[in-house]
Protein backbone atom coordinates (compact mmCIF):
# COMPACT_ATOMS: atom_id res chain seq x y z
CA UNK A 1 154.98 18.43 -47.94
CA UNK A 2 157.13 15.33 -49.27
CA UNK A 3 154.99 13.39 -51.63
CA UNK A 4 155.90 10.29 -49.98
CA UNK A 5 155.23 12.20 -46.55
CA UNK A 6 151.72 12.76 -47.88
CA UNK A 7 151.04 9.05 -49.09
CA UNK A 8 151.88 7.86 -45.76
CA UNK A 9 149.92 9.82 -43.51
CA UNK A 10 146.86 9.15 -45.76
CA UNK A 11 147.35 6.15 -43.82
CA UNK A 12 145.00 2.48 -44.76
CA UNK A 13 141.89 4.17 -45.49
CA UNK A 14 141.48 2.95 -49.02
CA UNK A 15 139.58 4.45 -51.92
CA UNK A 16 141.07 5.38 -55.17
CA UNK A 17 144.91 6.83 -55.12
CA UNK A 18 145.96 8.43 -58.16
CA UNK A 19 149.97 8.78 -58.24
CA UNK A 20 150.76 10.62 -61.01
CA UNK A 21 154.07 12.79 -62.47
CA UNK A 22 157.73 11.71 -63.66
CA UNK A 23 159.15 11.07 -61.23
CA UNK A 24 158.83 7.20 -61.62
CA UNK A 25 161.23 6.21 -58.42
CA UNK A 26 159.42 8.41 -56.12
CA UNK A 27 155.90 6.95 -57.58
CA UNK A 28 157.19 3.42 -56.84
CA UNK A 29 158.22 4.12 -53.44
CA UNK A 30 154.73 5.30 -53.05
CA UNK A 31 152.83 2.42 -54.11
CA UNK A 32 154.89 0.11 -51.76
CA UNK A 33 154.55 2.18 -48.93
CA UNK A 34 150.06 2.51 -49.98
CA UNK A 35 150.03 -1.64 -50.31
CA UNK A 36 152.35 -1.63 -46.73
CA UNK A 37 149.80 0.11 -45.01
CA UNK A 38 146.51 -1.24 -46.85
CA UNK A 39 147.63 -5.02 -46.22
CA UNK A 40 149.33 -7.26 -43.64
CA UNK A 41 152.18 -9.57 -44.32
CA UNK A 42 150.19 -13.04 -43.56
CA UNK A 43 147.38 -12.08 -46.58
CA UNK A 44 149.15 -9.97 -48.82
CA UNK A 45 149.77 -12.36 -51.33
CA UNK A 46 145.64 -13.41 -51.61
CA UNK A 47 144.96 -9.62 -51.44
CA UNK A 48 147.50 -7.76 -54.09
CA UNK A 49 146.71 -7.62 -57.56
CA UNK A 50 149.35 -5.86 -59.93
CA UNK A 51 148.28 -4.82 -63.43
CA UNK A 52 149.77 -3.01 -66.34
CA UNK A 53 147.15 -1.01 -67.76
CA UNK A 54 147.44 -1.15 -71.67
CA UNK A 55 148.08 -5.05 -71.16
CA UNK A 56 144.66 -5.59 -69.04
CA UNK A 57 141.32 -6.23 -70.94
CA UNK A 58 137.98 -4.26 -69.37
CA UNK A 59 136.35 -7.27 -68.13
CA UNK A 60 139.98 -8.76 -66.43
CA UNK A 61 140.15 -5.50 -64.88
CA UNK A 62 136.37 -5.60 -63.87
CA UNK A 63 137.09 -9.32 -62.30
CA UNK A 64 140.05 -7.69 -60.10
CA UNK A 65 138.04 -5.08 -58.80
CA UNK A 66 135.00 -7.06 -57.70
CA UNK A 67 136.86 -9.78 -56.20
CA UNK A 68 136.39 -9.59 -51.96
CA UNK A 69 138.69 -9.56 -49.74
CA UNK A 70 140.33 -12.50 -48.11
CA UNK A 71 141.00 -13.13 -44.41
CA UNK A 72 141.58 -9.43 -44.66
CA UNK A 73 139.46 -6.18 -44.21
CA UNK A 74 140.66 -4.92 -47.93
CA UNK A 75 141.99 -5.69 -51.32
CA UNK A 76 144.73 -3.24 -52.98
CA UNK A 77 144.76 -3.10 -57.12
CA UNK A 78 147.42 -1.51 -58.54
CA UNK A 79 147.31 0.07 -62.01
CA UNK A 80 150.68 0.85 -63.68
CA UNK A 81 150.86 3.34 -66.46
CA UNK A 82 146.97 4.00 -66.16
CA UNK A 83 147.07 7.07 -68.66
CA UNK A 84 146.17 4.50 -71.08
CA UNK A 85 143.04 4.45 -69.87
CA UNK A 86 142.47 7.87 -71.34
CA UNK A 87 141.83 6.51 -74.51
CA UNK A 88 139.69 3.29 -73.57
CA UNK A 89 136.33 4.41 -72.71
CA UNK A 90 134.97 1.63 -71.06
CA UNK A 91 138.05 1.01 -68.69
CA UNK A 92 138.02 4.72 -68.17
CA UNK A 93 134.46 4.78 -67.08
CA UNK A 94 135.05 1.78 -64.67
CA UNK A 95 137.58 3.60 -63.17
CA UNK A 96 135.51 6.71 -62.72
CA UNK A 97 132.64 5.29 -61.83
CA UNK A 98 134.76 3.98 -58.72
CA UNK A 99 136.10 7.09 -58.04
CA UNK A 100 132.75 8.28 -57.30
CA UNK A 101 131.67 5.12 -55.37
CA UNK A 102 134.60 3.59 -53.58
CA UNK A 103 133.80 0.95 -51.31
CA UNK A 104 135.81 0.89 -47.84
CA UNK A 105 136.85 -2.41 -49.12
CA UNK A 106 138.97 -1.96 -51.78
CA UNK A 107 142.46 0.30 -52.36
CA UNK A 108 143.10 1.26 -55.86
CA UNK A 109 146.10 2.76 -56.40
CA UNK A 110 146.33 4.23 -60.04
CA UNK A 111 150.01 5.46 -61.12
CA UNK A 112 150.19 7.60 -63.93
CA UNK A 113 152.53 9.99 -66.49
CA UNK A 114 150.13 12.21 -67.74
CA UNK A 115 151.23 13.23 -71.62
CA UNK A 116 152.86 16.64 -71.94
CA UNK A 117 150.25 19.51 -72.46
CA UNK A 118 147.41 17.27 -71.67
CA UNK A 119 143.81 18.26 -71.07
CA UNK A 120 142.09 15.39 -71.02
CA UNK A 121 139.37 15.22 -68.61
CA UNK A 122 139.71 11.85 -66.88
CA UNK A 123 143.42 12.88 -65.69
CA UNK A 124 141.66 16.16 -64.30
CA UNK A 125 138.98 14.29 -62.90
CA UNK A 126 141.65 11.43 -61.09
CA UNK A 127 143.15 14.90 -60.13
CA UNK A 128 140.09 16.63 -58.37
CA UNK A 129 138.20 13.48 -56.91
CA UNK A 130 140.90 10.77 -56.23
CA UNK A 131 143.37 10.66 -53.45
CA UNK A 132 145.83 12.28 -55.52
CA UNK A 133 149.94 13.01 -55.46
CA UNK A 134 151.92 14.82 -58.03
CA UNK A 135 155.63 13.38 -58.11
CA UNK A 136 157.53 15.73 -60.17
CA UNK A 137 160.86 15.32 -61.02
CA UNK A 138 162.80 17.32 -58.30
CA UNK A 139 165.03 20.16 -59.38
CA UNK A 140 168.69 19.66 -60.97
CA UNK A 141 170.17 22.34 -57.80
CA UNK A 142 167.84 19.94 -55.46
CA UNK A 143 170.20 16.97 -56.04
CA UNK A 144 172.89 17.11 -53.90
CA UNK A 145 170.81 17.75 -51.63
CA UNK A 146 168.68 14.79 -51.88
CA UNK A 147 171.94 12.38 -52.28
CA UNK A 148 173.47 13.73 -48.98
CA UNK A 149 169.72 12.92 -47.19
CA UNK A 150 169.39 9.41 -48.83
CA UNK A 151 172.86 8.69 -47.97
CA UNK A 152 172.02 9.68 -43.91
CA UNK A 153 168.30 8.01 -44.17
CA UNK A 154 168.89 4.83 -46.20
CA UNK A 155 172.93 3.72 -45.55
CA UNK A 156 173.70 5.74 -42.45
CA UNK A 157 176.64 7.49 -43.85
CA UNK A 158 177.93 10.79 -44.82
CA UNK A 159 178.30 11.86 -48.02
CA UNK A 160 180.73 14.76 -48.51
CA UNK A 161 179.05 18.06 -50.50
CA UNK A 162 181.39 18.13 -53.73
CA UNK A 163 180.60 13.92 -53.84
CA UNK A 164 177.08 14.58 -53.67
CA UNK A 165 177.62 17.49 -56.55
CA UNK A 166 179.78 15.68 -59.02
CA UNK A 167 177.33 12.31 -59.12
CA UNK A 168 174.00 14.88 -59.43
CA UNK A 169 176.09 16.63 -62.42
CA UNK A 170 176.86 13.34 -64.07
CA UNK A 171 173.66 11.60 -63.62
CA UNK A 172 171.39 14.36 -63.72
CA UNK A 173 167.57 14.49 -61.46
CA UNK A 174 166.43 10.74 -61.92
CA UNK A 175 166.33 9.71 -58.67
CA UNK A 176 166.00 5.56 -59.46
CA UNK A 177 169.73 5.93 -61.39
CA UNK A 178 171.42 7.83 -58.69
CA UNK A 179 169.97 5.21 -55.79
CA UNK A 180 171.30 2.67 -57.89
CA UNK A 181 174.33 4.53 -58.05
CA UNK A 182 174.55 5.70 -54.48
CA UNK A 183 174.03 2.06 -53.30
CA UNK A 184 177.07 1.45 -55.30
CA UNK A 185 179.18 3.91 -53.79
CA UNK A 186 178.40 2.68 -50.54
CA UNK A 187 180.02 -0.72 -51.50
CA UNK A 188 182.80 0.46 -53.23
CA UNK A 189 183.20 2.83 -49.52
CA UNK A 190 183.26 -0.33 -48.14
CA UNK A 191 182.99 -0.37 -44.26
CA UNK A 192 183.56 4.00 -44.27
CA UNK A 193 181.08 5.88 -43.23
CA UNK A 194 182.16 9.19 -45.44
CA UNK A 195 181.28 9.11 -49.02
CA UNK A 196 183.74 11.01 -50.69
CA UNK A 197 184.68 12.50 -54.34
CA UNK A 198 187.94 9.88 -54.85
CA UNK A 199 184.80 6.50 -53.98
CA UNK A 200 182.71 8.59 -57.10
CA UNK A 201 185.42 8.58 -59.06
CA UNK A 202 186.17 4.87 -58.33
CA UNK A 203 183.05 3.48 -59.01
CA UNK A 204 183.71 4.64 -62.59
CA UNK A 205 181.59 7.48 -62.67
CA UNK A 206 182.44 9.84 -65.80
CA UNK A 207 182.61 13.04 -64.68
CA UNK A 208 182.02 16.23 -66.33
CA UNK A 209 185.31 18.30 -66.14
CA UNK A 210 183.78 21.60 -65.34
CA UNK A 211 181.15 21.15 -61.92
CA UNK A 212 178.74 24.18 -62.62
CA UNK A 213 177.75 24.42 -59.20
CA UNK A 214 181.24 24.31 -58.43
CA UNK A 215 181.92 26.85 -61.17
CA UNK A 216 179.38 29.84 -59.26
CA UNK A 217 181.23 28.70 -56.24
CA UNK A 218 184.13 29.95 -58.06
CA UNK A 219 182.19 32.93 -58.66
CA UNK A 220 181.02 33.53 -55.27
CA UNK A 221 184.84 33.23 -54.12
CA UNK A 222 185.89 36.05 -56.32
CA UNK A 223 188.23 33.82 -58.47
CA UNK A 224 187.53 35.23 -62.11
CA UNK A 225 190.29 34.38 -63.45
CA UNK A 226 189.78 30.73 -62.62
CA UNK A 227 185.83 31.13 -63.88
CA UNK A 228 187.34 32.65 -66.73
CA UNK A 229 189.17 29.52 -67.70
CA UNK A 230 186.31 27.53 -66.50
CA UNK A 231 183.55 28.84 -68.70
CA UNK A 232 184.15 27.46 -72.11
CA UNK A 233 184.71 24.30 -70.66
CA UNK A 234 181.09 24.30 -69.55
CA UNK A 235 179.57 25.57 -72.35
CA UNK A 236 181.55 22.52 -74.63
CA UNK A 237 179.55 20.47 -72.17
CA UNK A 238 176.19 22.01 -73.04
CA UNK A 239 175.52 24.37 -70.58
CA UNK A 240 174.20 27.50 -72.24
CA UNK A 241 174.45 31.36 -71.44
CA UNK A 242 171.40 31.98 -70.52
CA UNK A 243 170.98 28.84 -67.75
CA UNK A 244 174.41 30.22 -66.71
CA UNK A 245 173.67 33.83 -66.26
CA UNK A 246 170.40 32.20 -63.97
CA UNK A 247 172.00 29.94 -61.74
CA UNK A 248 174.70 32.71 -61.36
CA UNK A 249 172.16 35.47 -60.54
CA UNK A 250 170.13 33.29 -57.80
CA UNK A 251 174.06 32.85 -56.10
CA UNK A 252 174.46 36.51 -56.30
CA UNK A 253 171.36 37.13 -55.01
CA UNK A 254 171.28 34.49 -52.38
CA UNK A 255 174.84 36.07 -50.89
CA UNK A 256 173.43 39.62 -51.25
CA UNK A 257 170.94 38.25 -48.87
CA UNK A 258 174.22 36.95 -46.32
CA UNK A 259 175.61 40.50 -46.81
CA UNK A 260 172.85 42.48 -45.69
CA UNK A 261 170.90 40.03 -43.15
CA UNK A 262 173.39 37.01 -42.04
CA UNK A 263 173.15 33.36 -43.08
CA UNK A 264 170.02 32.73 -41.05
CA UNK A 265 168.52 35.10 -43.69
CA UNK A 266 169.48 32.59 -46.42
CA UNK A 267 168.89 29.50 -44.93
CA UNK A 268 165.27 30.87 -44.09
CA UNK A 269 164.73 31.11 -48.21
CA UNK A 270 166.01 28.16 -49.07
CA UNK A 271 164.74 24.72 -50.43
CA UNK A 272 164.77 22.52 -48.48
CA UNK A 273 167.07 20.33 -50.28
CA UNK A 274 169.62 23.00 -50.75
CA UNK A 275 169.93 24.40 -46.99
CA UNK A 276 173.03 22.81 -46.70
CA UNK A 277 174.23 25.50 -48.81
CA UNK A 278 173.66 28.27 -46.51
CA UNK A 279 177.69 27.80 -44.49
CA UNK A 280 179.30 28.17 -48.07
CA UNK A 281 177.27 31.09 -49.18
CA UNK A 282 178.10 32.57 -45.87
CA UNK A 283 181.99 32.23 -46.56
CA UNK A 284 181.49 33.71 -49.90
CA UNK A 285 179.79 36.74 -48.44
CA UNK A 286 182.57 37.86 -47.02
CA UNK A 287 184.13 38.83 -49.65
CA UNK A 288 181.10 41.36 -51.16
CA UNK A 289 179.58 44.22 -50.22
CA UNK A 290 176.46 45.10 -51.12
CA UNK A 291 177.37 47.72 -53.38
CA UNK A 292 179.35 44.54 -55.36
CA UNK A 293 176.45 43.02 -55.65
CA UNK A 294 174.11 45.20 -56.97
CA UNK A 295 176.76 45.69 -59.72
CA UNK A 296 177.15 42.25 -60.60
CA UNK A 297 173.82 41.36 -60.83
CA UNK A 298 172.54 44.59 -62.82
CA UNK A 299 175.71 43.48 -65.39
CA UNK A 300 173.91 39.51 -65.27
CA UNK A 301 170.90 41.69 -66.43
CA UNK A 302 172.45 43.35 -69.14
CA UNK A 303 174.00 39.88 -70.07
CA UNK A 304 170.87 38.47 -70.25
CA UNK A 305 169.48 41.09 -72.65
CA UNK A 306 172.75 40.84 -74.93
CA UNK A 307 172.46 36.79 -74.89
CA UNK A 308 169.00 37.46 -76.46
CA UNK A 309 169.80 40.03 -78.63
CA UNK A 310 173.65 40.16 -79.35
CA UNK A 311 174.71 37.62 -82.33
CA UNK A 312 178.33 37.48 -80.31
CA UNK A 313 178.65 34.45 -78.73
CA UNK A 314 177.25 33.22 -75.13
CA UNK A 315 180.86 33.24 -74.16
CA UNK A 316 181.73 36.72 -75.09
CA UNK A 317 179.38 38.04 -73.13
CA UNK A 318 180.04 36.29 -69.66
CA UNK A 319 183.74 36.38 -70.12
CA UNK A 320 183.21 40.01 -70.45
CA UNK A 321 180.89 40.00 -67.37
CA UNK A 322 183.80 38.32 -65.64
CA UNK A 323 186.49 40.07 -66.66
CA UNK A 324 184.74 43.36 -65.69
CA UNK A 325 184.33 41.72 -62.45
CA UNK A 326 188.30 40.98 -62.80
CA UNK A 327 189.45 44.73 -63.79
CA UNK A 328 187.30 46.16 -60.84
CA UNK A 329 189.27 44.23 -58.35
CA UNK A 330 192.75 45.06 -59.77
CA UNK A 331 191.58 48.86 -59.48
CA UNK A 332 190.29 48.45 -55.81
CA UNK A 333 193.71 46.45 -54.95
């Protein structure tokens, strides 16, 4: 389920809400959409208490929570950047000692990045006890996907596939940048309704010069000579072999799947986010067989052992993937 999804229908029940992960934009959204549904519009501003955690002292904090409601059936606290908490033993014990004795009165809402390899046991507490949401960051392939959506949802328009692609490639998975740079696009679209690759590259965007997703599209259409060209380009950008040789194995694999059971097939498998995919794989596939693709997967797996073993470069050993690739279609023509 959407984390957001799952905040929502938890609905105004209050208790303690612990909102945790890195994906700070999606967190936010969250904690507007808890105080929304916790408080009305005429109280809100007797009722909402923001606080920074490291910047609160225990007995401020103990004030907050005590204080009733007013005019209203609850209060909502929010605690930002509560991991530091972790460390203070007395605000860490008044925040546990709520967790196991909320009153119907009161909506905490406690949001959280919990430090990298972390066992400490009032995060795994919040975890088991709380109302808790993870918000990871979503996945580099899941951001196209999640521009195109936010475009539709948010600003009613279209945004075309290879727009959606270059502005996830140049901004990466933080989701707060690219809304800030998708609401942008939408006034530099002005009154269109189709978002397209030239608006990206007018609102100053710099984009990378090789699109890896792009690049496996290349792939997929049998163009190795024009992957061929493309590779070191992407490696110079920091791509490395071995992500590479992954992202081009899951393509293979996914239009293996086209080739023996049709484009439902594929769609069925995947992410959400990336279903949109499913029409271009299917083009792809008609240019394999399945024979093809067992071949050019089992030679990914052999690239994958040489990239961790061989001390010739990354782009030896997917040129000479590719150029197999290349001589075996000469021979068939």
């Amino acid at each position: 389920m959407n984390p957001l999804r799952k905040v929502l229908t938890q609905g105004s029940s209050g208790g303690v809400f612990f909102l945790f992960g890195d994906d700070e934009h999606r967190k936010e959204e969250a904690v507007k959409a808890l105080v929304d549904a916790h408080l009305d519009q005429e109280t809100r501003d007797f009722n909402l208490d923001v606080v920074q955690a490291s910047q609160v002292s225990v007995e401020d904090l103990a004030r907050i929570l005590a204080t009733p409601p007013m005019m209203a059936e609850r209060r909502v606290v929010v605690v930002k950047g509560a991991e530091a908490f972790a460390g203070a033993a007395r605000s860490r014990d008044l925040i546990l000692g709520l967790v196991e004795n909320s009153t119907p009165d009161l909506a905490l809402i406690l949001s959280a990045r919990i430090p990298e390899r972390s066992k400490a046991k009032f995060y795994q507490t919040l975890i088991k006890r709380a109302q808790s949401i993870e918000f990871a960051m979503i996945p580099q392939d899941d951001v196209p996907g999640w521009l195109m959506e936010e475009a539709a949802t948010r600003f009613g328009a279209t945004m075309e596939p290879d727009a959606a692609r270059a502005l996830g490639q140049a901004i990466g998975p933080d989701l707060g940048i690219l809304s800030q740079e998708l609401e942008k696009l939408t006034s530099v679209a002005g009154g269109e309704q189709r978002i397209t690759l030239e608006h990206v590259r007018a609102a100053g965007t710099v984009l990378p010069k090789q699109d890896r997703w792009k690049w496996f599209d290349i792939v997929g259409a049998r163009r190795f000579r024009e992957a061929v060209t493309g590779l070191p380009v992407l490696l110079n950008q920091g791509e490395t072999g071995v992500g590479l040789t992954v992202g081009l194995s899951t393509h293979l694999l996914r239009i293996g799947l086209a080739v023996e059971s049709g484009p439902q097939a594929v769609e069925a498998v995947l992410p959400p986010h990336q279903r949109w995919l499913s029409r271009q794989i299917e083009a792809q596939a008609r240019g394999w067989n399945a024979d093809a693709i067992r071949s050019a997967v089992l030679g990914l797996l052999r690239v994958d052992h040489l990239l961790k073993a061989s001390a010739l470069s990354d782009e030896h050993h997917l040129e000479e993937w590719l150029l197999t690739l290349m001589s075996r279609e000469d021979i068939a023509a």
